[in-house]
PDB file of N, CA and C in Angstrom:
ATOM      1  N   UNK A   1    -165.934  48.709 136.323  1.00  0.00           N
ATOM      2  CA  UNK A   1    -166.578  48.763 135.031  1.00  0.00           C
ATOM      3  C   UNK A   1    -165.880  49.833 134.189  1.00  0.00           C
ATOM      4  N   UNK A   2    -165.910  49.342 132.696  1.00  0.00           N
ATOM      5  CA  UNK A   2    -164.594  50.557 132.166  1.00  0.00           C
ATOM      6  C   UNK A   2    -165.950  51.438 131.416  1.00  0.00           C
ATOM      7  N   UNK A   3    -165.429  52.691 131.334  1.00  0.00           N
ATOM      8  CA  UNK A   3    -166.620  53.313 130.452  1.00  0.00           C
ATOM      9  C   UNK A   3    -166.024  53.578 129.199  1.00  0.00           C
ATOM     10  N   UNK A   4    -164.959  52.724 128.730  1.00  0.00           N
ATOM     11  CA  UNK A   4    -164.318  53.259 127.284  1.00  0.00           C
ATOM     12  C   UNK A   4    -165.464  52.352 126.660  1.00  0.00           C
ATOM     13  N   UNK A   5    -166.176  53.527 125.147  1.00  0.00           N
ATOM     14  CA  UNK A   5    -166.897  52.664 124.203  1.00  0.00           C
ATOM     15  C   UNK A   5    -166.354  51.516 123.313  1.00  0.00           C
ATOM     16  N   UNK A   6    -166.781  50.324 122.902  1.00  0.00           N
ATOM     17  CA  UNK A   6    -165.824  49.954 122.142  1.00  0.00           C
ATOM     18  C   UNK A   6    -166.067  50.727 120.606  1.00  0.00           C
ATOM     19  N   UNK A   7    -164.951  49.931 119.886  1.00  0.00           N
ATOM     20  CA  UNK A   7    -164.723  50.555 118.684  1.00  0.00           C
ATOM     21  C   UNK A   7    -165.578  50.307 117.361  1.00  0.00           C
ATOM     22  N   UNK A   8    -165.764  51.169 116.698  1.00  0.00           N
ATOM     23  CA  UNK A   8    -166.791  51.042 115.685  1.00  0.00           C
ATOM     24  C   UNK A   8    -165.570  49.963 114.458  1.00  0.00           C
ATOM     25  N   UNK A   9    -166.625  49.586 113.253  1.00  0.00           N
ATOM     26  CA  UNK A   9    -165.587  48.336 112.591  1.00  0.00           C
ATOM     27  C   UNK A   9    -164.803  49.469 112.019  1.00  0.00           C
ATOM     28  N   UNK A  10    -163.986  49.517 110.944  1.00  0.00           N
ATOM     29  CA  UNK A  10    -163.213  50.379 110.667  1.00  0.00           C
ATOM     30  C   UNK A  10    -164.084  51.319 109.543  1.00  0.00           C
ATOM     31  N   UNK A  11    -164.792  50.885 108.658  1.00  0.00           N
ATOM     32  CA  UNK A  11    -165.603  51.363 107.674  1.00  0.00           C
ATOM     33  C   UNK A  11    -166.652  52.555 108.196  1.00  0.00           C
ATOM     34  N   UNK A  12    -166.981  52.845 109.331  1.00  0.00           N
ATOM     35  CA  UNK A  12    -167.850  53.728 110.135  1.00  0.00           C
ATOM     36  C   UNK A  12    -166.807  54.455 110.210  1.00  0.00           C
ATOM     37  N   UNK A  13    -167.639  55.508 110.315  1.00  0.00           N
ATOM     38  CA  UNK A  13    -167.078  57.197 110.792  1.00  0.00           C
ATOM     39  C   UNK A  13    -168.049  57.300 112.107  1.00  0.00           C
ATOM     40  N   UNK A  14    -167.040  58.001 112.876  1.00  0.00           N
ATOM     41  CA  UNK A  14    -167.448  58.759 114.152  1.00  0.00           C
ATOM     42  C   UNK A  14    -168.472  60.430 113.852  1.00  0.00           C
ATOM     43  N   UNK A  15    -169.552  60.081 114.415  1.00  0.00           N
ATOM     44  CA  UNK A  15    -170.546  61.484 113.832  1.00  0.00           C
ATOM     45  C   UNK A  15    -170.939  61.828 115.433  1.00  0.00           C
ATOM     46  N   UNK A  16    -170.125  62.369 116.133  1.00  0.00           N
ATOM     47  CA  UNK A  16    -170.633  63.033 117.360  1.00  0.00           C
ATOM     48  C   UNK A  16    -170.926  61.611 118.247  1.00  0.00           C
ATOM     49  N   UNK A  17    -172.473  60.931 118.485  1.00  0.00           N
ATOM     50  CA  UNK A  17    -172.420  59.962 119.230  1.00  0.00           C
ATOM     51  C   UNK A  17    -173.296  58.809 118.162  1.00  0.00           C
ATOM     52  N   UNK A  18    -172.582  59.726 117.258  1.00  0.00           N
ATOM     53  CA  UNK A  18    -173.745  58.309 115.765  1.00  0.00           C
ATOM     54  C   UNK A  18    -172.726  57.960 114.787  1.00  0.00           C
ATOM     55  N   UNK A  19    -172.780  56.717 114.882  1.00  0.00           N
ATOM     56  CA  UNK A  19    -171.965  55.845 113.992  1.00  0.00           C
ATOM     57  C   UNK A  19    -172.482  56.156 112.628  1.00  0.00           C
ATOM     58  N   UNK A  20    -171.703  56.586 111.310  1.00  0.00           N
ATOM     59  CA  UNK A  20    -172.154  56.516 110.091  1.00  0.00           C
ATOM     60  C   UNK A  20    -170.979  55.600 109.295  1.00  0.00           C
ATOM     61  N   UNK A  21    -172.081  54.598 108.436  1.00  0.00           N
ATOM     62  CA  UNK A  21    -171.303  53.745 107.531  1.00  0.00           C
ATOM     63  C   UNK A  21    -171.542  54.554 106.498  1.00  0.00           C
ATOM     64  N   UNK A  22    -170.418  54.490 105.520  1.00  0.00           N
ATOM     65  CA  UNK A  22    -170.816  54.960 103.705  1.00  0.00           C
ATOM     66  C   UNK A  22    -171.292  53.846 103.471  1.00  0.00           C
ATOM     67  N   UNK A  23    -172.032  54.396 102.335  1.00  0.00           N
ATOM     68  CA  UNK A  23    -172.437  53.503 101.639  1.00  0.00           C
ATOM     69  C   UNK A  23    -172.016  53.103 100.200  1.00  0.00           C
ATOM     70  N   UNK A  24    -171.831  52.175 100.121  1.00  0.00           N
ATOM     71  CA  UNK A  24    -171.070  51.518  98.672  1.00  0.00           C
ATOM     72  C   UNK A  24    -172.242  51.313  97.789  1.00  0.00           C
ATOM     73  N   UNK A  25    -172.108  52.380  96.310  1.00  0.00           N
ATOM     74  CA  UNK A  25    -173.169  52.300  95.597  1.00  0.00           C
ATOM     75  C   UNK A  25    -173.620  51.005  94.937  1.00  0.00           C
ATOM     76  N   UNK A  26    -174.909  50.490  94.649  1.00  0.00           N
ATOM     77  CA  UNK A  26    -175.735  49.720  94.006  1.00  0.00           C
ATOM     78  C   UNK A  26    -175.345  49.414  92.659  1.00  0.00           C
ATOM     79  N   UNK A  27    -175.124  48.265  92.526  1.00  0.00           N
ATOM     80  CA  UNK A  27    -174.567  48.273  90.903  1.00  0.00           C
ATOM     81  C   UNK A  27    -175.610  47.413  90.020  1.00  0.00           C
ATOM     82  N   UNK A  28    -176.279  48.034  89.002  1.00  0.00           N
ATOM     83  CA  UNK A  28    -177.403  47.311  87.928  1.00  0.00           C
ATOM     84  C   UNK A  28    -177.052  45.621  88.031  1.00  0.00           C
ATOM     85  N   UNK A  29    -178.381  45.480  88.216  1.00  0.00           N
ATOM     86  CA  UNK A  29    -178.315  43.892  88.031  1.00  0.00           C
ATOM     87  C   UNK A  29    -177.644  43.888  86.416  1.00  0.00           C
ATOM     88  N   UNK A  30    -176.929  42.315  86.217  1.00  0.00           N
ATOM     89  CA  UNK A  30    -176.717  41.960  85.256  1.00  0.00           C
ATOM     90  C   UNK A  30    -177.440  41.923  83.892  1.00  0.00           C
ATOM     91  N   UNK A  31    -177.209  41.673  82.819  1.00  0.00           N
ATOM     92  CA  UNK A  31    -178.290  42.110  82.397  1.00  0.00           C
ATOM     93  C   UNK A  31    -178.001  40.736  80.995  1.00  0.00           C
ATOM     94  N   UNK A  32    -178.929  40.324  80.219  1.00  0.00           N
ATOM     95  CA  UNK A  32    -179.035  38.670  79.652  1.00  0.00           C
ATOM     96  C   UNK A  32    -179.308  39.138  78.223  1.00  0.00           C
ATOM     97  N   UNK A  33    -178.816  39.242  77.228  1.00  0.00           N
ATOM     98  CA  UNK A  33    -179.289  38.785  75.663  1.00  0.00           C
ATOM     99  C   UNK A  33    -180.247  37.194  75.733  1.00  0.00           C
ATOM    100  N   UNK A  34    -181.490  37.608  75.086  1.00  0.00           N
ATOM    101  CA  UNK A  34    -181.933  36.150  74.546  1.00  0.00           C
ATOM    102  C   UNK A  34    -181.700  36.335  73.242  1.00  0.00           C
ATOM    103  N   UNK A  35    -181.448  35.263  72.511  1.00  0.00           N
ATOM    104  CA  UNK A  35    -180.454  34.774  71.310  1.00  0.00           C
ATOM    105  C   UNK A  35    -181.646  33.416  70.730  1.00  0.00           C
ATOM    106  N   UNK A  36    -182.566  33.968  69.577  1.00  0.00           N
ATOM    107  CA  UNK A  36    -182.852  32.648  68.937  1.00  0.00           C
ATOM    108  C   UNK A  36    -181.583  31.941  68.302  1.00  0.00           C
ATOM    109  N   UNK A  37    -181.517  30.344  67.815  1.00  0.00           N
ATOM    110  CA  UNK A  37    -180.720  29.762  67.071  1.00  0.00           C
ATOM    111  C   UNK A  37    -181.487  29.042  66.012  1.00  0.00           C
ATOM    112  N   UNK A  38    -180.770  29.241  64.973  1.00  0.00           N
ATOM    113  CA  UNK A  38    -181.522  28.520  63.457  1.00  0.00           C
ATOM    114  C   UNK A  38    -181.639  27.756  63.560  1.00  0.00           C
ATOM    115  N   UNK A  39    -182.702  26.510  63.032  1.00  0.00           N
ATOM    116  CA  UNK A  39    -182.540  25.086  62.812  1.00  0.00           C
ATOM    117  C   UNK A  39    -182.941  25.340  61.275  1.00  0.00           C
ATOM    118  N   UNK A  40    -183.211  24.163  60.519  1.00  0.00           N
ATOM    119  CA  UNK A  40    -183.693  23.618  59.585  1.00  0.00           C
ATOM    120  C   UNK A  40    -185.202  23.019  59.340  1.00  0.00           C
ATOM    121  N   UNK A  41    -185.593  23.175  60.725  1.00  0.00           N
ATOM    122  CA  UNK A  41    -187.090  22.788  61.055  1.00  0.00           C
ATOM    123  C   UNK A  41    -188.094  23.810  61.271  1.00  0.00           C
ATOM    124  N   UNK A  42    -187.834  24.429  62.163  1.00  0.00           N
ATOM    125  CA  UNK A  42    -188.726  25.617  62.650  1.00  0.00           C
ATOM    126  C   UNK A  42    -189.385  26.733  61.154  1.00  0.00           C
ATOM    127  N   UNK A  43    -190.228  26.759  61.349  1.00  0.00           N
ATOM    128  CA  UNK A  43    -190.549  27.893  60.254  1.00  0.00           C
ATOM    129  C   UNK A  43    -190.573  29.306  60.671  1.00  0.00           C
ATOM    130  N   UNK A  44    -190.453  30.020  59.342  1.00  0.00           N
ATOM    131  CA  UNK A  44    -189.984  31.285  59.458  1.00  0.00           C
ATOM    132  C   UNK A  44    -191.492  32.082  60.108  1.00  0.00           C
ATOM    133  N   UNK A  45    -192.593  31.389  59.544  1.00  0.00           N
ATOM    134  CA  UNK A  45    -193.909  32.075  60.231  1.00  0.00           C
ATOM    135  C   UNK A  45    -193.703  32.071  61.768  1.00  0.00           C
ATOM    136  N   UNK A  46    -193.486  30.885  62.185  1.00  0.00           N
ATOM    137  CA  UNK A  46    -193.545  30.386  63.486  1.00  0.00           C
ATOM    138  C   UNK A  46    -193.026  31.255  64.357  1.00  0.00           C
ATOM    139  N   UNK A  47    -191.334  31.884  63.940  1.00  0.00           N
ATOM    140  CA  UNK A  47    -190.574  32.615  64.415  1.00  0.00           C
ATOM    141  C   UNK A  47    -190.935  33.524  64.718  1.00  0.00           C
ATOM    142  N   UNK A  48    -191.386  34.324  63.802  1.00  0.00           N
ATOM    143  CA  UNK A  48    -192.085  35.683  63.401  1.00  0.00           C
ATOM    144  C   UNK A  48    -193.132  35.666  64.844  1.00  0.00           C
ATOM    145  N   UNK A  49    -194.082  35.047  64.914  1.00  0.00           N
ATOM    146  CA  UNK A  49    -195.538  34.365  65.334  1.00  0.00           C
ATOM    147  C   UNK A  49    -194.798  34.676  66.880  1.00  0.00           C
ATOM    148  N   UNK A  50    -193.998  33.796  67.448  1.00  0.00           N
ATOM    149  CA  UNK A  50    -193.586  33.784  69.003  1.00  0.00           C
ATOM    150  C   UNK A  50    -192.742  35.092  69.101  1.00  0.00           C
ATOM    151  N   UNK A  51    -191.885  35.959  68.154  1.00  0.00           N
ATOM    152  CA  UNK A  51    -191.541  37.354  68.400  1.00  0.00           C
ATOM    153  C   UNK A  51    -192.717  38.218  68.908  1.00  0.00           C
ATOM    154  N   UNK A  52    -193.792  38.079  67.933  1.00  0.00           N
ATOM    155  CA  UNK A  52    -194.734  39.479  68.160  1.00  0.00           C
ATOM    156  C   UNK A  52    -195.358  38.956  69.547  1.00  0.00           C
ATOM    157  N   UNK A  53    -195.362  37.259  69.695  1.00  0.00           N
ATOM    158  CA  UNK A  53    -196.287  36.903  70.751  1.00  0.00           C
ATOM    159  C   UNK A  53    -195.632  37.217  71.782  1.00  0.00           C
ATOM    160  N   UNK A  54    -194.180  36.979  71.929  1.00  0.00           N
ATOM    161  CA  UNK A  54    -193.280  36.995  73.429  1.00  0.00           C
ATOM    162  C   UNK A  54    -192.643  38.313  73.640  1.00  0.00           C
ATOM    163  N   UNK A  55    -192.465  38.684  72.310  1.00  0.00           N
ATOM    164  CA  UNK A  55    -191.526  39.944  72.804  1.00  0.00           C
ATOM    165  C   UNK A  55    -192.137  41.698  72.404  1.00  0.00           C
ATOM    166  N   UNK A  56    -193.656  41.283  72.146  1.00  0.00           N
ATOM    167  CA  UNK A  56    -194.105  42.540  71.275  1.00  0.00           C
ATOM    168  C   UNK A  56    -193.686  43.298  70.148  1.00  0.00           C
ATOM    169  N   UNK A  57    -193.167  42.485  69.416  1.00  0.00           N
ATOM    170  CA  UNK A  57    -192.102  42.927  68.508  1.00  0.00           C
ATOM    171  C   UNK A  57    -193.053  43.527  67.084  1.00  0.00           C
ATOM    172  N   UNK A  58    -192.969  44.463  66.140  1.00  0.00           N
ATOM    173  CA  UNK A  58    -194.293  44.603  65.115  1.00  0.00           C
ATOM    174  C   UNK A  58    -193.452  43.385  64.385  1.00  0.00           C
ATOM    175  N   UNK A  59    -194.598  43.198  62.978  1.00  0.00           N
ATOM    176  CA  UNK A  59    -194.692  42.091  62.092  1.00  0.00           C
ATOM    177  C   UNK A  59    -192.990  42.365  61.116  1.00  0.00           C
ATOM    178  N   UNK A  60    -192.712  43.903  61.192  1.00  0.00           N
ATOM    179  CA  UNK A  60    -191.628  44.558  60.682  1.00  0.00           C
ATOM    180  C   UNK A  60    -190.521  43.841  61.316  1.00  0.00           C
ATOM    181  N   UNK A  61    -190.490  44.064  62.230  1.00  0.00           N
ATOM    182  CA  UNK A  61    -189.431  43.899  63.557  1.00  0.00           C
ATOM    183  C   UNK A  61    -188.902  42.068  64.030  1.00  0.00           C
ATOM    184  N   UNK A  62    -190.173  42.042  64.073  1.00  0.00           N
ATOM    185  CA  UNK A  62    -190.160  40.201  64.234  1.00  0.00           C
ATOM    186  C   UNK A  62    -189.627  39.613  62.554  1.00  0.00           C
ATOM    187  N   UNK A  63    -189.838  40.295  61.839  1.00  0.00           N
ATOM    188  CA  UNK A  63    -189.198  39.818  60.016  1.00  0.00           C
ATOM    189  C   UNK A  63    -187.717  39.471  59.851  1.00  0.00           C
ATOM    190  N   UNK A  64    -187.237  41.216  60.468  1.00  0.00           N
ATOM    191  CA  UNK A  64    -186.175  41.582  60.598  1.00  0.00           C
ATOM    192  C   UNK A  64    -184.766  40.721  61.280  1.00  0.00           C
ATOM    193  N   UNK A  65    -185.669  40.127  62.738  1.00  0.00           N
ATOM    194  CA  UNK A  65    -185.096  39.473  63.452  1.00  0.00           C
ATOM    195  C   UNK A  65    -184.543  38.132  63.062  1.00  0.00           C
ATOM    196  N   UNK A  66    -186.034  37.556  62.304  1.00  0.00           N
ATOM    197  CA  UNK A  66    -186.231  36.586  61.540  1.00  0.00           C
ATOM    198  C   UNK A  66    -185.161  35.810  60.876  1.00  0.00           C
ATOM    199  N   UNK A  67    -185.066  36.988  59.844  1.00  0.00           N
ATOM    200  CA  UNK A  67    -183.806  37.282  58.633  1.00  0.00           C
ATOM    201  C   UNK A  67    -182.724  37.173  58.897  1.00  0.00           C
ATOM    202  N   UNK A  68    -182.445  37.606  60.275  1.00  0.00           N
ATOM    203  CA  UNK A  68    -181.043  37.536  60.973  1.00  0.00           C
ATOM    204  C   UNK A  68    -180.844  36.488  61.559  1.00  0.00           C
ATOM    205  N   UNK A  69    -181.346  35.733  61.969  1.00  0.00           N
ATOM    206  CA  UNK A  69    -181.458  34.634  62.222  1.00  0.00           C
ATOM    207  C   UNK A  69    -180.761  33.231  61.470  1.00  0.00           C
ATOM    208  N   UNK A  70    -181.775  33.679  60.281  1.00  0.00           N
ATOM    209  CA  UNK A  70    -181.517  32.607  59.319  1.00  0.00           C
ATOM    210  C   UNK A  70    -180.309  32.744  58.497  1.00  0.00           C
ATOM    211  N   UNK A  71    -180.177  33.883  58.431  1.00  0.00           N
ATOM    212  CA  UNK A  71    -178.844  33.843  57.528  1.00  0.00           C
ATOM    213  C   UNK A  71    -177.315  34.315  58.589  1.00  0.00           C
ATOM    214  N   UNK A  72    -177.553  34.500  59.910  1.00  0.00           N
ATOM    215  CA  UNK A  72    -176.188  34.394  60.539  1.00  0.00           C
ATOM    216  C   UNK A  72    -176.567  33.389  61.231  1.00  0.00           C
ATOM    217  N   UNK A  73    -177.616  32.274  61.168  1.00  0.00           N
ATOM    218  CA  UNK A  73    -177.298  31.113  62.357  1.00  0.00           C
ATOM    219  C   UNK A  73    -177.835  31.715  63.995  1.00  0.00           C
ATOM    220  N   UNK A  74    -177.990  33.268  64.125  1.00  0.00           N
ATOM    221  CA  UNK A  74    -178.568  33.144  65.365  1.00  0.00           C
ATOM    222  C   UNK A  74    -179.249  34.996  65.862  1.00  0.00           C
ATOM    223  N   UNK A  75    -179.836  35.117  66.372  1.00  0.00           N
ATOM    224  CA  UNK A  75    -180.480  36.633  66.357  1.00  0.00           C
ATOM    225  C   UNK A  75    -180.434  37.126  67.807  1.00  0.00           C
ATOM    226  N   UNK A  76    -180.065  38.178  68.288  1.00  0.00           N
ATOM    227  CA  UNK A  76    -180.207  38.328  69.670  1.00  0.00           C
ATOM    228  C   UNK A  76    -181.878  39.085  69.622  1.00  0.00           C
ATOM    229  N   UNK A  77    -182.759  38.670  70.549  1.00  0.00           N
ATOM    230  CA  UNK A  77    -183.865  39.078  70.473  1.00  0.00           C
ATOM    231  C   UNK A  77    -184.348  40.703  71.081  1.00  0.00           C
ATOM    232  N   UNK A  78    -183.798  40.320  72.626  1.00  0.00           N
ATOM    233  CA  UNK A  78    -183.910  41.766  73.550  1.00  0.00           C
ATOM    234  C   UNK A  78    -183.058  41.397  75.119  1.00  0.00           C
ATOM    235  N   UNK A  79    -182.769  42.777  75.506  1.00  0.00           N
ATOM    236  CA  UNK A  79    -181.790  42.356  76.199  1.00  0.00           C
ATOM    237  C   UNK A  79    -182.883  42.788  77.887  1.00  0.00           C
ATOM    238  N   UNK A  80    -182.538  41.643  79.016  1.00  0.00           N
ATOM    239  CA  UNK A  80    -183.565  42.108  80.178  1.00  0.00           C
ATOM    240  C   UNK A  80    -182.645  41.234  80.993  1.00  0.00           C
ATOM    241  N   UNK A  81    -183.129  42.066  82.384  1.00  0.00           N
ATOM    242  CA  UNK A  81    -182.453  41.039  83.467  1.00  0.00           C
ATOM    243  C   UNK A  81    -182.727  39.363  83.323  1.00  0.00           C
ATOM    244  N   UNK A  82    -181.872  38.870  84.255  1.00  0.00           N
ATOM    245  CA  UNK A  82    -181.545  37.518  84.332  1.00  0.00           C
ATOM    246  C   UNK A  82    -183.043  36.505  84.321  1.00  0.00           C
ATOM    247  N   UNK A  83    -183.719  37.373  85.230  1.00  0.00           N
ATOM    248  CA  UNK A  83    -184.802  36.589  85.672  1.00  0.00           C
ATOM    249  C   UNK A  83    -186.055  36.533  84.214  1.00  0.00           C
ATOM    250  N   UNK A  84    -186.382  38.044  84.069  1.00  0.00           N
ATOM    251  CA  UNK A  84    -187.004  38.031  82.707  1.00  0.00           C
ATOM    252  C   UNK A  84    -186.867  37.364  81.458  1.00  0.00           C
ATOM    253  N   UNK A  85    -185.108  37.315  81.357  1.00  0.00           N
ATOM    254  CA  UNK A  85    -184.715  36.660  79.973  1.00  0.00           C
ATOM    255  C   UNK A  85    -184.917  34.861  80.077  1.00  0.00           C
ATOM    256  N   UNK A  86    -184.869  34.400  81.235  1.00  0.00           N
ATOM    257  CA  UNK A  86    -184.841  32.600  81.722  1.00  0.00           C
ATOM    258  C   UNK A  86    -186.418  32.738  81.684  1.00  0.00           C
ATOM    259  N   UNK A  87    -187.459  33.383  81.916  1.00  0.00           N
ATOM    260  CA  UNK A  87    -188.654  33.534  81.798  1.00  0.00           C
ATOM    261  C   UNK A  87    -189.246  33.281  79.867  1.00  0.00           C
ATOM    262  N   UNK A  88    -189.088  34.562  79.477  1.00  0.00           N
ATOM    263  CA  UNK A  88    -188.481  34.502  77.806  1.00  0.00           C
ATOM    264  C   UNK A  88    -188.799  33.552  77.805  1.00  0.00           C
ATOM    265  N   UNK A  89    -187.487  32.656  77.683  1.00  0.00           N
ATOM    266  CA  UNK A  89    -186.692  31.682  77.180  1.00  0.00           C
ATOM    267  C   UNK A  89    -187.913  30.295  77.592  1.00  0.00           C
ATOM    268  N   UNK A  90    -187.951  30.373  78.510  1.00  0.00           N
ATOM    269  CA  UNK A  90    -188.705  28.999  79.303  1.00  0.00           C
ATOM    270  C   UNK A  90    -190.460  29.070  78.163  1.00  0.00           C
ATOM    271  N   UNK A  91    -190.952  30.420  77.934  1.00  0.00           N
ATOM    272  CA  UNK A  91    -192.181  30.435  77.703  1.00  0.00           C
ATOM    273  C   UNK A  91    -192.082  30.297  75.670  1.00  0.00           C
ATOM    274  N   UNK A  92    -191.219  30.839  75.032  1.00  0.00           N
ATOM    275  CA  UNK A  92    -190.798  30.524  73.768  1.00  0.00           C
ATOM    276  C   UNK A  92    -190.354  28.675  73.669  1.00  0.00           C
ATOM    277  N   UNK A  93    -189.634  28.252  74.510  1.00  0.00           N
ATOM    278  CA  UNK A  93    -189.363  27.068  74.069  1.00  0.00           C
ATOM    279  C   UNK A  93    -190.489  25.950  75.019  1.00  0.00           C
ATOM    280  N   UNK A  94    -191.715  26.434  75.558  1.00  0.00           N
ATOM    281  CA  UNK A  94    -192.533  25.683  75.996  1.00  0.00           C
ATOM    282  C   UNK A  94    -193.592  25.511  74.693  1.00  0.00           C
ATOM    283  N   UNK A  95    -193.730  26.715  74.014  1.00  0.00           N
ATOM    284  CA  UNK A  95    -194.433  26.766  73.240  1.00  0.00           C
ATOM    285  C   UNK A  95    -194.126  25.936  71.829  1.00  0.00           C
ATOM    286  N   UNK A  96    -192.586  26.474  71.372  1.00  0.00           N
ATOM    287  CA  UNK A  96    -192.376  25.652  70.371  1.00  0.00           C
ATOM    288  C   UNK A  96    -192.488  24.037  70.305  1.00  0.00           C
ATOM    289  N   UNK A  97    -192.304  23.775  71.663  1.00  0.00           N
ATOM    290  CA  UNK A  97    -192.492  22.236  71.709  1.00  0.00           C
ATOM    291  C   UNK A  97    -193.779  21.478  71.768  1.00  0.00           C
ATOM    292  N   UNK A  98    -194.885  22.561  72.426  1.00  0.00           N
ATOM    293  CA  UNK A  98    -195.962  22.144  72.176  1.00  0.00           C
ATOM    294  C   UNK A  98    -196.660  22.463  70.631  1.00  0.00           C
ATOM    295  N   UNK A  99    -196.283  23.337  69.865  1.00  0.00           N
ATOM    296  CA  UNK A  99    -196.286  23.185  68.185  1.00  0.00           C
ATOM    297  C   UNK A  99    -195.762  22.324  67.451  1.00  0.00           C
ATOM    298  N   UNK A 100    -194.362  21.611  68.223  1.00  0.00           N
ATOM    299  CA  UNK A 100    -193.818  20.696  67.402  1.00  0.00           C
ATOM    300  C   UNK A 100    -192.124  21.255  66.790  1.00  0.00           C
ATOM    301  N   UNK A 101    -191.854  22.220  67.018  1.00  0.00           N
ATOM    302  CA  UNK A 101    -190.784  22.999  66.326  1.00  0.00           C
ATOM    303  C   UNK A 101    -189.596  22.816  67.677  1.00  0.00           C
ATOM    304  N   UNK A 102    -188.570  22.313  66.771  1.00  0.00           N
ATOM    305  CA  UNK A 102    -186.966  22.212  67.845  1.00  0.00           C
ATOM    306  C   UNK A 102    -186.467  23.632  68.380  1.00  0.00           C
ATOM    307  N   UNK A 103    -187.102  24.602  68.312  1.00  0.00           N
ATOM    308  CA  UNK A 103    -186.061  26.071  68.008  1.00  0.00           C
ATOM    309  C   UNK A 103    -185.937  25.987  69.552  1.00  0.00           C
ATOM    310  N   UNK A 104    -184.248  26.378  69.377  1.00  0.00           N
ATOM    311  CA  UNK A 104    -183.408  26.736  70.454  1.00  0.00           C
ATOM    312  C   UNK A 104    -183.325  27.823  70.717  1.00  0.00           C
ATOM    313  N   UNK A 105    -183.733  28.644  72.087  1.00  0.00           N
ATOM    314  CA  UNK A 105    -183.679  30.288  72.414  1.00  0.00           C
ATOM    315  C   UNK A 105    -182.795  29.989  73.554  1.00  0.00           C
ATOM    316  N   UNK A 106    -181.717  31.075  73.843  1.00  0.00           N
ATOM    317  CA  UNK A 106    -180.805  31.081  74.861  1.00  0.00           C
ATOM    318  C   UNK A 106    -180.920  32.468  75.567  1.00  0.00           C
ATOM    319  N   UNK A 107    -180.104  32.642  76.705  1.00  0.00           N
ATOM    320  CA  UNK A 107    -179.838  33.724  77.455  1.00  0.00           C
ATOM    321  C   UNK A 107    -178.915  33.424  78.396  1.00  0.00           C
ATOM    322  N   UNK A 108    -178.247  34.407  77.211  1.00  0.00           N
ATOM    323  CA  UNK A 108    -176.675  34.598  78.015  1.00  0.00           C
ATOM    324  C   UNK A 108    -175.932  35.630  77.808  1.00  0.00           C
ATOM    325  N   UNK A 109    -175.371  36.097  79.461  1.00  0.00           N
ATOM    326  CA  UNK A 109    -174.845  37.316  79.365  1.00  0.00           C
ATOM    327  C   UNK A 109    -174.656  38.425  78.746  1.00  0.00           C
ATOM    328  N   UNK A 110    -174.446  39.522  78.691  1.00  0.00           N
ATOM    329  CA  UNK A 110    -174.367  40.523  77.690  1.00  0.00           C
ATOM    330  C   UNK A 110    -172.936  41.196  78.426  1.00  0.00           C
ATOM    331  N   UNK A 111    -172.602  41.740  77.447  1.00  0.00           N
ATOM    332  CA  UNK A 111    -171.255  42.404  78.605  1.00  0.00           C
ATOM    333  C   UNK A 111    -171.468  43.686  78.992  1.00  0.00           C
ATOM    334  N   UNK A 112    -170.664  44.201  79.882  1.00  0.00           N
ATOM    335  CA  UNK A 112    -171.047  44.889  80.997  1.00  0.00           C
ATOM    336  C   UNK A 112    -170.630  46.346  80.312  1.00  0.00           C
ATOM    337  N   UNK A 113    -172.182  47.295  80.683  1.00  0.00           N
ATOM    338  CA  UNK A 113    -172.474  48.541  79.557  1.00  0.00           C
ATOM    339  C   UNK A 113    -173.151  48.889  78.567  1.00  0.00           C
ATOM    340  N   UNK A 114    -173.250  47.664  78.132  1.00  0.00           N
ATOM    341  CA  UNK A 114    -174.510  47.257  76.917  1.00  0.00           C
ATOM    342  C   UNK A 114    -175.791  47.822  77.327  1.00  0.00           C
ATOM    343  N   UNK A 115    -176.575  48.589  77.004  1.00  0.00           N
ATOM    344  CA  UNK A 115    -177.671  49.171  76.672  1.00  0.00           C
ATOM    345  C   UNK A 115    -179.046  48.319  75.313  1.00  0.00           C
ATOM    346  N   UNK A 116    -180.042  48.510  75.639  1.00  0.00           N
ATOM    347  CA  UNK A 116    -180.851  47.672  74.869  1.00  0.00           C
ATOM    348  C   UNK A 116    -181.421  49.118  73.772  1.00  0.00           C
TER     349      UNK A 116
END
């Protein structure tokens, strides 16, 4: 019987008779812009109405967004992980459809560093 230990993988360090791995730091989940898109249908109340409702936004804030919207074609709303923003997204465009309104909300990527 041999008494040589075998070998630790290469990434472990030898600590007396305790194997230590480093550890490779944690990197922030990704993180999602939701993005209303203009139509020609949706009203500007409406917009306003699912900001303050979905995103807590004041009547100021949800205006603002509004505005941007309509006159560049598209508004980024707030920026949240992947899971939150497909959440967003799913509960704004469940709603508009049960009002009747086409509005398109997206979530997609933000690039990496971006702060909300």
């Amino acid at each position: 019987m041999s008494t040589d230990r075998p070998k630790p993988p290469p990434d472990f360090e030898q600590d007396g008779d305790l194997a230590v791995s480093e550890r490779t730091r944690a990197r922030r989940p990704r993180r999602y812009h939701v993005i209303f898109h203009n139509d020609d249908y949706t009203t500007m109340e409406f917009v306003v109405f699912v900001l303050e409702q979905f995103f807590h936004k004041t009547e100021t804030e949800a205006t603002q967004i509004m505005l941007e919207v309509h006159h560049k074609g598209y508004g980024i709303v707030g920026l949240f992980t992947r899971d939150v923003a497909e959440s967003k997204v799913t509960q704004v465009m469940d709603c508009a459809k049960e009002h009747g309104h086409p509005l398109q909300v997206t979530a997609e990527p933000a690039d990496d560093g971006e702060e909300e």
